[in-house]
C-alpha atoms as a PDB file:
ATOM      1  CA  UNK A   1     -30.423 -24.302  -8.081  1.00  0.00           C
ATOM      2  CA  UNK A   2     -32.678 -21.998 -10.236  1.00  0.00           C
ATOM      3  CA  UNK A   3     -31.977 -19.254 -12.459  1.00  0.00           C
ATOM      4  CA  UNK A   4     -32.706 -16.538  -9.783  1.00  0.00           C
ATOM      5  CA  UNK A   5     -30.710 -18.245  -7.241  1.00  0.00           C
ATOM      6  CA  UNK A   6     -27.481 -18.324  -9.947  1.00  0.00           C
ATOM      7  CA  UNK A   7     -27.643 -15.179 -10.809  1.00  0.00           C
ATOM      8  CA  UNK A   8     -27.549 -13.648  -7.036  1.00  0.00           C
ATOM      9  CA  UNK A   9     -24.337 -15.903  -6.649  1.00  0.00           C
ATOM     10  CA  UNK A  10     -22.641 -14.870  -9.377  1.00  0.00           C
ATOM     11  CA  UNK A  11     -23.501 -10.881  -8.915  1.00  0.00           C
ATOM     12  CA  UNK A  12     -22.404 -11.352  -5.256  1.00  0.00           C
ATOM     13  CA  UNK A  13     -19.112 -12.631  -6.246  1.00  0.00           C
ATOM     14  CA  UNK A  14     -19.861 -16.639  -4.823  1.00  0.00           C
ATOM     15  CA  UNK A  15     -18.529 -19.510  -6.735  1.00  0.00           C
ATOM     16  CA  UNK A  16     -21.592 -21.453  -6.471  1.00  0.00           C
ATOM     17  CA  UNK A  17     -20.046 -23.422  -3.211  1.00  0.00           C
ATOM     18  CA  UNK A  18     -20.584 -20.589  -0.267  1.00  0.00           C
ATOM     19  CA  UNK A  19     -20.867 -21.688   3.119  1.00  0.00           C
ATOM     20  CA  UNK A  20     -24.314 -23.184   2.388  1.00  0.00           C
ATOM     21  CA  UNK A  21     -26.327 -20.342   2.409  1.00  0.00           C
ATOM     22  CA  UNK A  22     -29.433 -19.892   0.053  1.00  0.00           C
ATOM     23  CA  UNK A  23     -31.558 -16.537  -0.399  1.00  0.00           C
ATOM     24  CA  UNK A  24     -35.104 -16.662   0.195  1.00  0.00           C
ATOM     25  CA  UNK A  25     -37.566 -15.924  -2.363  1.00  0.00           C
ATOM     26  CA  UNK A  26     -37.987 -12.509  -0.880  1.00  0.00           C
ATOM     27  CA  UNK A  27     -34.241 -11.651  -1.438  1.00  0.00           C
ATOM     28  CA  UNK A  28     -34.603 -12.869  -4.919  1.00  0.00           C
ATOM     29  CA  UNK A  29     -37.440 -10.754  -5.925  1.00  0.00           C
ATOM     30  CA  UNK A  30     -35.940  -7.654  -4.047  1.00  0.00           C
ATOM     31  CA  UNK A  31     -32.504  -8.269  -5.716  1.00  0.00           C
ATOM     32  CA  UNK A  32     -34.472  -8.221  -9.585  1.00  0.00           C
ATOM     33  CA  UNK A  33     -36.614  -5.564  -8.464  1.00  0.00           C
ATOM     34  CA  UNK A  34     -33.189  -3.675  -7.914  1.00  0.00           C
ATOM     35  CA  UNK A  35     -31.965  -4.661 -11.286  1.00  0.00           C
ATOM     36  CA  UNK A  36     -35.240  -3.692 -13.041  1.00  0.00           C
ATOM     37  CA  UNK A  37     -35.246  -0.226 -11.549  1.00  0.00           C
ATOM     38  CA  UNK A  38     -31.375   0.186 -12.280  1.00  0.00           C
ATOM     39  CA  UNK A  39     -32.415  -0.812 -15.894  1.00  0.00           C
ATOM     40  CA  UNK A  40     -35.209   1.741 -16.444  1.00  0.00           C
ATOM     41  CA  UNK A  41     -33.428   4.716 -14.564  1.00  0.00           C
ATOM     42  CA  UNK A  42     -30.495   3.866 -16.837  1.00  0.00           C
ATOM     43  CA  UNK A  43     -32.848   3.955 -20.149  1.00  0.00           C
ATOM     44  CA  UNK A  44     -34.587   7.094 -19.009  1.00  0.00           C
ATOM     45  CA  UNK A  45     -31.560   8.557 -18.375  1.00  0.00           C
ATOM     46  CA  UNK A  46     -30.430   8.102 -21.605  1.00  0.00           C
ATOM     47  CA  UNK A  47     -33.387   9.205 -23.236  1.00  0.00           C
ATOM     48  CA  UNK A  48     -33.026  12.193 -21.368  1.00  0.00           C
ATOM     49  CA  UNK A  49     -29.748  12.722 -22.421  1.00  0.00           C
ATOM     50  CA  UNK A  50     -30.603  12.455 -26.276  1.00  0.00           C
ATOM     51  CA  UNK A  51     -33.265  14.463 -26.304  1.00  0.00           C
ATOM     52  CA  UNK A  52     -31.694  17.515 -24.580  1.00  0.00           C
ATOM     53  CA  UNK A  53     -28.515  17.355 -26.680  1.00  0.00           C
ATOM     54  CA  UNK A  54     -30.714  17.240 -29.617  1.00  0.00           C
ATOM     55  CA  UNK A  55     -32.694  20.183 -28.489  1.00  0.00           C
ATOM     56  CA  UNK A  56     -29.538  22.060 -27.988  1.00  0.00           C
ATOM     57  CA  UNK A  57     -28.160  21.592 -30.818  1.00  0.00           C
ATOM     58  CA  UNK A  58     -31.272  22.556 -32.753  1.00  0.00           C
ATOM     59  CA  UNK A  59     -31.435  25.795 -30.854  1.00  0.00           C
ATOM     60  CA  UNK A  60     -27.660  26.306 -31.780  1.00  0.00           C
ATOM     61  CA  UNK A  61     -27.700  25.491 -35.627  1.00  0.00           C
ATOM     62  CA  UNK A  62     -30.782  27.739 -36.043  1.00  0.00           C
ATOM     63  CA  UNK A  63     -29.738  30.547 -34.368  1.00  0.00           C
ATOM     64  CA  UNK A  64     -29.135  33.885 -36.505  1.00  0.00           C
ATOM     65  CA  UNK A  65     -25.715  34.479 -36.119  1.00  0.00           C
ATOM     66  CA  UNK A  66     -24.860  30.502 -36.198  1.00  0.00           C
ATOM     67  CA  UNK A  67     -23.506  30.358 -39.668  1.00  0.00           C
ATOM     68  CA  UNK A  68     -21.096  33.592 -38.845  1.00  0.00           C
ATOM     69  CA  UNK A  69     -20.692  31.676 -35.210  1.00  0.00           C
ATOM     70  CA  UNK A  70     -19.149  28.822 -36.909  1.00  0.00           C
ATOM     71  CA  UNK A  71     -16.895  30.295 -39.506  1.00  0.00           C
ATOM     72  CA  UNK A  72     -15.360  32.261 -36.352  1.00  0.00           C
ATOM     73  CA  UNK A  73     -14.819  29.696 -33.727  1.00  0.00           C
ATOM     74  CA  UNK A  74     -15.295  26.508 -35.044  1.00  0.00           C
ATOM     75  CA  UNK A  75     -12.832  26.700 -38.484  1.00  0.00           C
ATOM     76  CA  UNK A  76     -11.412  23.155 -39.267  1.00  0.00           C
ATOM     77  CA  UNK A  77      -8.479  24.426 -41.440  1.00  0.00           C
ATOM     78  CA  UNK A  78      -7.735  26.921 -38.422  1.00  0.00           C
ATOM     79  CA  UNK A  79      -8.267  23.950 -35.600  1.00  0.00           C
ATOM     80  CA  UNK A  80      -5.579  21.661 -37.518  1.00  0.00           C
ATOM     81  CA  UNK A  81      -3.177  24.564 -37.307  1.00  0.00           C
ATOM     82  CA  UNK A  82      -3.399  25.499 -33.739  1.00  0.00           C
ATOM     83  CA  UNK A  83      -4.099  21.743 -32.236  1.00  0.00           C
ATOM     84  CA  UNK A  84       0.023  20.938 -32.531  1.00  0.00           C
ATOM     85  CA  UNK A  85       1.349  24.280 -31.255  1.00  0.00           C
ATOM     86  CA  UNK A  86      -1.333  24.339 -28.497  1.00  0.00           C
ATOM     87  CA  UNK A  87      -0.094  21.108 -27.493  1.00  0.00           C
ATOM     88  CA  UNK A  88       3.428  22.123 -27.528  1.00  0.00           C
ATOM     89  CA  UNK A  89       2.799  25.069 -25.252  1.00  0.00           C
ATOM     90  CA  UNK A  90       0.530  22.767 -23.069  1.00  0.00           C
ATOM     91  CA  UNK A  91       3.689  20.976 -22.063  1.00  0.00           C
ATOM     92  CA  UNK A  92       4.467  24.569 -20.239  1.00  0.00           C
ATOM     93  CA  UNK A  93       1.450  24.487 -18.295  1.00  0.00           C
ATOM     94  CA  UNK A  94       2.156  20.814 -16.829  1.00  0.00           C
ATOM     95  CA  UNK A  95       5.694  21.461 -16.160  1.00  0.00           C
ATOM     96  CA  UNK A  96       4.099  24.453 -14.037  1.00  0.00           C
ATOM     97  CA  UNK A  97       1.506  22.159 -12.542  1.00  0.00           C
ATOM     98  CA  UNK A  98       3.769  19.505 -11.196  1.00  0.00           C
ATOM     99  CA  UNK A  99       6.253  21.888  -9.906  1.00  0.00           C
ATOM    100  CA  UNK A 100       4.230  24.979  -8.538  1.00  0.00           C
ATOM    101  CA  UNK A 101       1.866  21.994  -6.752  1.00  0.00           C
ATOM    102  CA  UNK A 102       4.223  20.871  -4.795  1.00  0.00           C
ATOM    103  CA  UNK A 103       5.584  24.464  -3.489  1.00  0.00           C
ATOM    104  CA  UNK A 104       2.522  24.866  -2.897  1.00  0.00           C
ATOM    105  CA  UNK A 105       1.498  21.818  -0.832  1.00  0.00           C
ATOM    106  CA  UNK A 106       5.052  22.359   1.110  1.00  0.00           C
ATOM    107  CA  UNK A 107       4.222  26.127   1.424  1.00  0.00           C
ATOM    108  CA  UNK A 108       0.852  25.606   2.633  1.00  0.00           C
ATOM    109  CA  UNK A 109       1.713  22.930   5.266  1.00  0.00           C
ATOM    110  CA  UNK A 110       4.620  25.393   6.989  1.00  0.00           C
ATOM    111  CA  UNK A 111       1.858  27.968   7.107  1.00  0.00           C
ATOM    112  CA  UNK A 112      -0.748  25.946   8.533  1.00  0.00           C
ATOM    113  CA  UNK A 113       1.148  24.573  11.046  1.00  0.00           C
ATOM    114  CA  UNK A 114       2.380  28.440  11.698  1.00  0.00           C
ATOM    115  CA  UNK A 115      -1.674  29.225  12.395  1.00  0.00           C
ATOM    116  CA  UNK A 116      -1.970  26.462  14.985  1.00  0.00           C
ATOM    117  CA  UNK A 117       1.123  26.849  16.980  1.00  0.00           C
ATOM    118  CA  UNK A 118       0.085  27.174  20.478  1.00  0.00           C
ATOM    119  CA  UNK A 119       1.801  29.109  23.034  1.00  0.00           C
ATOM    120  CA  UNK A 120       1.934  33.484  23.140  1.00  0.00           C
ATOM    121  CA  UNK A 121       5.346  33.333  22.281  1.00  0.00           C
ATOM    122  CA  UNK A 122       4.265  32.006  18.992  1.00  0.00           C
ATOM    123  CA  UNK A 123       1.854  35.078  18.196  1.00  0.00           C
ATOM    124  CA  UNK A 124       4.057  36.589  15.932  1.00  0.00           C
ATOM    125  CA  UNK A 125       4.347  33.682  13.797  1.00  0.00           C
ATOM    126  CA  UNK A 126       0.688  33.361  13.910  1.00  0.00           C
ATOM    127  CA  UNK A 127      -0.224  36.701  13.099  1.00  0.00           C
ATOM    128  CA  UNK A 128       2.321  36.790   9.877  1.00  0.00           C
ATOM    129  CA  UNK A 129       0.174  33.508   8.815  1.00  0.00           C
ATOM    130  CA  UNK A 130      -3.089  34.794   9.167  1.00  0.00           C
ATOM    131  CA  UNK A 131      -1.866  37.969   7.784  1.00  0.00           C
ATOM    132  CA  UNK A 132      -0.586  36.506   4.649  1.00  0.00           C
ATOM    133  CA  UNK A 133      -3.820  33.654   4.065  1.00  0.00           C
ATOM    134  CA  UNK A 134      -5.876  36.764   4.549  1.00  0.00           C
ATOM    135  CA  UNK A 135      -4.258  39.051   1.813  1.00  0.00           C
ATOM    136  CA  UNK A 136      -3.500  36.390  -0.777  1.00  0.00           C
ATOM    137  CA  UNK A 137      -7.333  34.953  -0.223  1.00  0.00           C
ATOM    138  CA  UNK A 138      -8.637  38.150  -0.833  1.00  0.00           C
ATOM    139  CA  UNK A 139      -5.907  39.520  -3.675  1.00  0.00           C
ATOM    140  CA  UNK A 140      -6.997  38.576  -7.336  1.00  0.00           C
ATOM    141  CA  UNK A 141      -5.117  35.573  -9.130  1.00  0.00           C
ATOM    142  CA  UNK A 142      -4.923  38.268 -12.239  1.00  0.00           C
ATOM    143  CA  UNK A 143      -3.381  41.179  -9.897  1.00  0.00           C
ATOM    144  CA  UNK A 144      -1.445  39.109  -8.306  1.00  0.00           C
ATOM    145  CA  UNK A 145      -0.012  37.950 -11.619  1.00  0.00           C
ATOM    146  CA  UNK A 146       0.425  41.054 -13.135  1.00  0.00           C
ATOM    147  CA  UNK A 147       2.341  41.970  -9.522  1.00  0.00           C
ATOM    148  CA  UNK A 148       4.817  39.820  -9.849  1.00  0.00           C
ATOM    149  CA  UNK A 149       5.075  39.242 -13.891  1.00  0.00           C
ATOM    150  CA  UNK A 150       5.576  43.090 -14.698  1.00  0.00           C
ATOM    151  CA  UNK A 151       6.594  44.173 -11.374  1.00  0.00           C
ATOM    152  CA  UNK A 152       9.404  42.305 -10.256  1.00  0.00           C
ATOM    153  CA  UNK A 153      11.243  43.196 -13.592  1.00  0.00           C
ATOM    154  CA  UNK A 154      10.359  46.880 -12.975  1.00  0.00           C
ATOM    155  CA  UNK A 155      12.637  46.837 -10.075  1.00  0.00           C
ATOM    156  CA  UNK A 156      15.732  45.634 -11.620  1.00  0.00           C
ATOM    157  CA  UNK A 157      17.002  43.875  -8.354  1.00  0.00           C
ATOM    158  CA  UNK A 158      20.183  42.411  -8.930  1.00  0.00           C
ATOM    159  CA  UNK A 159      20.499  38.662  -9.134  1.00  0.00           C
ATOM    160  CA  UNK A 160      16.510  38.499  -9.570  1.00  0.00           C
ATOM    161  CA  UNK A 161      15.036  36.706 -12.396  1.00  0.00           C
ATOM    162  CA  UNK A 162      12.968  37.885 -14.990  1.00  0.00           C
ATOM    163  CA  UNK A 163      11.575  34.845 -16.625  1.00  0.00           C
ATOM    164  CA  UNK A 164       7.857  35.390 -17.084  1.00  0.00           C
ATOM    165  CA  UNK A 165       7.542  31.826 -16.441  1.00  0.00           C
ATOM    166  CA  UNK A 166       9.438  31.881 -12.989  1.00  0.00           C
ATOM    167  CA  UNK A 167       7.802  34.763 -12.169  1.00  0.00           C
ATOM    168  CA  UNK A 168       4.249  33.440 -12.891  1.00  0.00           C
ATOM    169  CA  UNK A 169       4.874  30.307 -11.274  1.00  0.00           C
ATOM    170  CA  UNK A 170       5.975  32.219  -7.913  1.00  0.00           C
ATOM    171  CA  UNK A 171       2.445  34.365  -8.100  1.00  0.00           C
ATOM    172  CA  UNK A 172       0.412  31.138  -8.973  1.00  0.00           C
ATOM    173  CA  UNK A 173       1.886  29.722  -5.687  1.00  0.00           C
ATOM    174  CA  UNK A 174       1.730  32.742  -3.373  1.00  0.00           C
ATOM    175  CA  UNK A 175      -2.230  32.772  -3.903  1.00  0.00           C
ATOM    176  CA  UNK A 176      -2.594  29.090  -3.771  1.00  0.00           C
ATOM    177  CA  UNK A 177      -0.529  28.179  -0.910  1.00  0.00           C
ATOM    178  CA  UNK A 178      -2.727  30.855   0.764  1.00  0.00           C
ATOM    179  CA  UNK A 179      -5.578  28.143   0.353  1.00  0.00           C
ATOM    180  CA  UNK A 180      -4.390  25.198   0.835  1.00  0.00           C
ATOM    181  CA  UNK A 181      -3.183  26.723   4.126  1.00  0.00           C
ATOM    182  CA  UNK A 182      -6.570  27.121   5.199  1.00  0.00           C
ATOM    183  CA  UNK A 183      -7.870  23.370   4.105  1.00  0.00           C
ATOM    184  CA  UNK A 184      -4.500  21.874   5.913  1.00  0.00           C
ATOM    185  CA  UNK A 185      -5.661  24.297   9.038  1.00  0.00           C
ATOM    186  CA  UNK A 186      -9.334  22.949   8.993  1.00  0.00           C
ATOM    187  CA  UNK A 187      -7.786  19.415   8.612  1.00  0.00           C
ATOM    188  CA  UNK A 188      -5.720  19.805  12.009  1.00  0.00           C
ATOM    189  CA  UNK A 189      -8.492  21.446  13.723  1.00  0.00           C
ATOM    190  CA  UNK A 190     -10.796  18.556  13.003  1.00  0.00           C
ATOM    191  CA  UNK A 191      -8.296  16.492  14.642  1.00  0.00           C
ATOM    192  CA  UNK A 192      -9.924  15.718  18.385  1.00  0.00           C
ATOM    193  CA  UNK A 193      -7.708  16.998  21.317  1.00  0.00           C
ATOM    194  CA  UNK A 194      -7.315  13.784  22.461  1.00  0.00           C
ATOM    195  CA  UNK A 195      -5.436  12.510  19.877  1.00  0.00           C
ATOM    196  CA  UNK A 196      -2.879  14.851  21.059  1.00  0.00           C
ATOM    197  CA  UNK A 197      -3.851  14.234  24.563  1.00  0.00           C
ATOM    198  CA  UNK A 198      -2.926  10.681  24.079  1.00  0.00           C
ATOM    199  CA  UNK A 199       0.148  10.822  21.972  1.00  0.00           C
ATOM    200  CA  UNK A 200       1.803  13.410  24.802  1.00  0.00           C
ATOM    201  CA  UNK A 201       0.929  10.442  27.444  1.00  0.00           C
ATOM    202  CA  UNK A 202       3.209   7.947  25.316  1.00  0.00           C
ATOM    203  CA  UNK A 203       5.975   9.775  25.735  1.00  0.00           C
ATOM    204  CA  UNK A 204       5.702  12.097  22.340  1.00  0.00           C
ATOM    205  CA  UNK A 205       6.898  15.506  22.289  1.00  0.00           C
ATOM    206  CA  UNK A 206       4.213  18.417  20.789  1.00  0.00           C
ATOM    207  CA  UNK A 207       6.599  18.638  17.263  1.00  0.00           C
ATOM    208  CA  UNK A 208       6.429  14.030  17.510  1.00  0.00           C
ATOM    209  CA  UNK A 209       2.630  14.463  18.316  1.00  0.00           C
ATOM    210  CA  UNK A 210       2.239  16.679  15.507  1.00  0.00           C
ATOM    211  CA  UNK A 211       3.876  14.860  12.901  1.00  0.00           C
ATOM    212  CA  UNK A 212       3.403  11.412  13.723  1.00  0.00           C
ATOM    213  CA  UNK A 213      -0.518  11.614  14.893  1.00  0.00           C
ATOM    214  CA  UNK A 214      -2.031  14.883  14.207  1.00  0.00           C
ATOM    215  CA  UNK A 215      -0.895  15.847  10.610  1.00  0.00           C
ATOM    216  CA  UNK A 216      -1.197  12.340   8.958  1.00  0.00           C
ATOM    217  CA  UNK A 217      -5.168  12.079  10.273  1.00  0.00           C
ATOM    218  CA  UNK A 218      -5.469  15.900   9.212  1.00  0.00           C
ATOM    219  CA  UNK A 219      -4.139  15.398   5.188  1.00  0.00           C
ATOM    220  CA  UNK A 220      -6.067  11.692   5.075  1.00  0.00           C
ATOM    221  CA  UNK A 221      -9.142  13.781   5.561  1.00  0.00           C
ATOM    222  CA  UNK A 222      -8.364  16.531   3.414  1.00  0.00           C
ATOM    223  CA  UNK A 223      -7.547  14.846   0.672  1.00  0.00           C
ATOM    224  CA  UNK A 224     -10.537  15.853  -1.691  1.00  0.00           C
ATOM    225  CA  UNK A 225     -10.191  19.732  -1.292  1.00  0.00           C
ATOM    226  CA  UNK A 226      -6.951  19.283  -1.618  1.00  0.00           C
ATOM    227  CA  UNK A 227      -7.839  17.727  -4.943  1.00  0.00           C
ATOM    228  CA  UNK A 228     -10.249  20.191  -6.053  1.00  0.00           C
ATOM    229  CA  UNK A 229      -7.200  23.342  -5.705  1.00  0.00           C
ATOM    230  CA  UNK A 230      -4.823  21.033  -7.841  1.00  0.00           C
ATOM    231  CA  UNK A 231      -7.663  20.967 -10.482  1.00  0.00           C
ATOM    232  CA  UNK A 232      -7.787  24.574 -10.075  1.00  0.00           C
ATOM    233  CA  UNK A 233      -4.687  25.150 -10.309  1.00  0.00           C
ATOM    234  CA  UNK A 234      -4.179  23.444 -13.404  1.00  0.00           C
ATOM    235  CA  UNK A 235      -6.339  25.503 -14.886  1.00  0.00           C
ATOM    236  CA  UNK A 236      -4.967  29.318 -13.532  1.00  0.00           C
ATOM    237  CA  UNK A 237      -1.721  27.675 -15.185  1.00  0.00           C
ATOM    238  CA  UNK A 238      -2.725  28.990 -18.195  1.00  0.00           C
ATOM    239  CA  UNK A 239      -2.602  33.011 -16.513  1.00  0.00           C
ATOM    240  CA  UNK A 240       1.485  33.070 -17.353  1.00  0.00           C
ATOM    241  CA  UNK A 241       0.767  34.014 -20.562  1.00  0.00           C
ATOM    242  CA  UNK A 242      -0.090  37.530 -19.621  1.00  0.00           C
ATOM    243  CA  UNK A 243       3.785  37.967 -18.929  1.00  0.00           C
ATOM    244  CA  UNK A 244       4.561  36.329 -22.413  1.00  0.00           C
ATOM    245  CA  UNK A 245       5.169  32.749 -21.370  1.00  0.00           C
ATOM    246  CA  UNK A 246       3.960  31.007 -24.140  1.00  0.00           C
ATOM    247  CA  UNK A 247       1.979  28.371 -22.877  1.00  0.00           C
ATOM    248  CA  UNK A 248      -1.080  26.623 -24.369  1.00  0.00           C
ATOM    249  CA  UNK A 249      -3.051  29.857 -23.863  1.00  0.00           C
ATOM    250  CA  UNK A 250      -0.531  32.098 -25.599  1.00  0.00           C
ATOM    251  CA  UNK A 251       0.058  29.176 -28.818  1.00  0.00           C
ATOM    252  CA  UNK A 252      -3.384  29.974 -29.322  1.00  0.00           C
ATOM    253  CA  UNK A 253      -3.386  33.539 -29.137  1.00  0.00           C
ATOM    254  CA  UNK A 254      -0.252  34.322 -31.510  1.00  0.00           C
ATOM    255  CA  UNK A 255      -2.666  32.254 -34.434  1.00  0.00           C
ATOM    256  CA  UNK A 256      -6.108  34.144 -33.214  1.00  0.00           C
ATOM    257  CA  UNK A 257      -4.247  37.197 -33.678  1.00  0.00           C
ATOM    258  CA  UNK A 258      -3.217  36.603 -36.586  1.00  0.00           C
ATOM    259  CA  UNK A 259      -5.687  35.346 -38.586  1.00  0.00           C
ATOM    260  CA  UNK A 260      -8.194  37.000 -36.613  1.00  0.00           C
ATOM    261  CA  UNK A 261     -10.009  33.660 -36.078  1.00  0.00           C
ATOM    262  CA  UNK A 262     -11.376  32.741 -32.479  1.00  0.00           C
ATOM    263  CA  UNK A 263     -11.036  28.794 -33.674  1.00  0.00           C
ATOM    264  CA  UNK A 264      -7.110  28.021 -31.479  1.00  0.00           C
ATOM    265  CA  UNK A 265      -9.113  29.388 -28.200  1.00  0.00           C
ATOM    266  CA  UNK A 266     -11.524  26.706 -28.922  1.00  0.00           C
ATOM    267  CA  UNK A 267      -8.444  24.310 -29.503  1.00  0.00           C
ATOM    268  CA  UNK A 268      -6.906  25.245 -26.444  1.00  0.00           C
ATOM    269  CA  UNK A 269     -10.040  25.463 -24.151  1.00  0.00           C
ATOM    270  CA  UNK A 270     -10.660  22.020 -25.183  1.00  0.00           C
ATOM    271  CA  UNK A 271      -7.487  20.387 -24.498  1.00  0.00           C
ATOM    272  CA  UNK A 272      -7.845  22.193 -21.099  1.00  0.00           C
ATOM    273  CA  UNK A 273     -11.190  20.378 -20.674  1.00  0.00           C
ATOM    274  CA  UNK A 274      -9.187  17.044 -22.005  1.00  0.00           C
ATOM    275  CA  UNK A 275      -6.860  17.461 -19.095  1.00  0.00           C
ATOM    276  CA  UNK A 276      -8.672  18.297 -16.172  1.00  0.00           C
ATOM    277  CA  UNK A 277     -11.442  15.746 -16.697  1.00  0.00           C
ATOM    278  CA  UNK A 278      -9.399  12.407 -15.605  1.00  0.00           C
ATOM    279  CA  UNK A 279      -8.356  15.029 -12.480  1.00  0.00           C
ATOM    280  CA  UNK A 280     -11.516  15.869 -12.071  1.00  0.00           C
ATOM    281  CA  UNK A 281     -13.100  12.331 -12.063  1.00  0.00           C
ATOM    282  CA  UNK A 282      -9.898  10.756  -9.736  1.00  0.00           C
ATOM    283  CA  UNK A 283     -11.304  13.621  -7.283  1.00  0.00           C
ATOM    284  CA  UNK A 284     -14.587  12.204  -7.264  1.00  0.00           C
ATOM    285  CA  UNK A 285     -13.899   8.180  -6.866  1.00  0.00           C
ATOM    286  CA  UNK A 286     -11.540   9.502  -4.156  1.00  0.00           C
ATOM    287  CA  UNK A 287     -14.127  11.771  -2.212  1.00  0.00           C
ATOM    288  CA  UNK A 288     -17.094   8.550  -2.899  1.00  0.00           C
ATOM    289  CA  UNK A 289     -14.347   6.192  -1.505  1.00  0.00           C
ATOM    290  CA  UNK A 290     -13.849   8.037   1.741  1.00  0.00           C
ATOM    291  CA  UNK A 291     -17.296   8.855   2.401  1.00  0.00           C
ATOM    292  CA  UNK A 292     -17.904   4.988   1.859  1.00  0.00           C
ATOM    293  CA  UNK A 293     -15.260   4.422   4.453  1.00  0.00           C
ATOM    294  CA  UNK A 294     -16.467   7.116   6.484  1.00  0.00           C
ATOM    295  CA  UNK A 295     -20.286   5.796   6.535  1.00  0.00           C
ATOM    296  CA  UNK A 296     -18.461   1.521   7.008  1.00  0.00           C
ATOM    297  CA  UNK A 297     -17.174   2.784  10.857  1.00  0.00           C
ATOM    298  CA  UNK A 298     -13.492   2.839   8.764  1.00  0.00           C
ATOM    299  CA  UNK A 299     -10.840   5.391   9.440  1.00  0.00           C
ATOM    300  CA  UNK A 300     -10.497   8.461   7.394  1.00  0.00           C
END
């Protein structure tokens, strides 16, 4: 066996005893060209990388203002102070994440199956849907927030709380519920009639049809925008602290205020980052896998 021929066996996974097959010359040679352009686009990719980061930061450092720049934002003594307390609120913000996404994927199911209810005695129901995807699509997060946060309270309804952080969690799921609703409604609607066609012929009511056939084909496929608004939601966690929930946002802003140093944002902005990366990057693998899947004749 020569070199070429082990090292195509061992990238493909054989263990040098296949079923007796043996690449031609012609696979060989494609199979290194492959590796030697994978090689060089990896190199000049680097490259790349190195020299625009070190043209950035020679813009930055030799700016005017930089020196003033850095004493403001970028203050060790001021980062060491805010990075426990910013963690410490930041607990708030996934407490809100884990709990207001799942409202929210409930929430947004009930009113996506509301929209597709067929049938005119169902109008109603879908009208109130529509109506309330349409007004929470189209009503700021921020107004929405402020709404709720400093409304609610104003109305001193008996038995109603006034915790900013219930309140903000209830806005941050009104709006995004709205949303999901939609990507659960374009996941059902992508589901072919016949589906439904052919669950009905088995025997299956339209509520069995629904939940057994249409809805688990609908959220497989929907996965990855589903994905994206958890990301995003993550992120508009850190809104509550307009009501005085002091989350990672607010930690930051009781030290910026004062010592009238911009340095905890930083902190916080950055542990936001640190967060929503590893979401971020699960969303991709997940969207690549399906599309894989998608493009292999599998199911999605």
């Amino acid at each position: 066996m020569t070199v070429a021929e082990a090292e195509f066996r061992e990238e493909s996974g054989g263990d040098g005893k296949p079923d007796g097959y043996v690449p031609s010359p012609r696979r060989l040679d494609r199979e290194r060209y492959k590796r030697a352009r994978a090689r060089r686009a990896t190199a000049i990719a680097a490259l790349s990388t190195l020299v625009t980061g070190a043209v950035l930061y020679l813009v930055v450092v030799n700016a005017p203002g930089w020196p003033r720049t850095r004493e403001t934002f970028l203050d060790p003594e001021y980062a060491r102070e805010a990075f426990p307390r910013v963690l410490e609120g930041l607990w708030l913000n996934v407490r809100l994440l884990l709990v207001c996404g799942a409202a929210v994927v409930v929430l947004g199911m009930l009113i996506a199956v509301a929209r597709t209810l067929r049938g005119p005695v169902f109008f109603p129901l879908r009208a109130l849907a529509a109506a309330y995807t349409d007004f929470f699509r189209g009503l700021p997060l921020i107004i929405n927030l402020m709404i709720v946060v400093l409304g609610v309270p104003a109305l001193r309804l008996q038995g109603v709380t006034v915790d900013p952080v219930v309140l903000g969690g209830a806005a941050l799921t009104l709006t995004y519920s709205a949303y999901v609703a939609e990507v659960f409604r374009a996941g059902i609607e992508s589901v072919h009639p016949s589906q439904r066609a052919a669950a009905r012929s088995l025997g299956l009511s339209n509520r069995q049809a629904l939940r057994h056939v249409v809805l688990p084909q609908a959220v497989r496929r929907q996965v990855p925008p589903l994905l994206n608004d958890l990301v995003s939601l993550q992120k508009d966690t850190g809104l509550v602290s307009i009501g005085g929930a002091v989350d990672a946002v607010r930690a930051a802003d009781i030290i910026a205020g004062r010592s009238l140093d911009y340095t905890p944002y930083i902190v916080a902005g950055l542990v936001f980052v640190a967060l929503t990366i590893p979401m971020t990057r699960f969303t991709d693998w997940v969207t690549a896998r399906m599309d894989r899947r998608r493009a292999q004749g599998g199911t999605t």
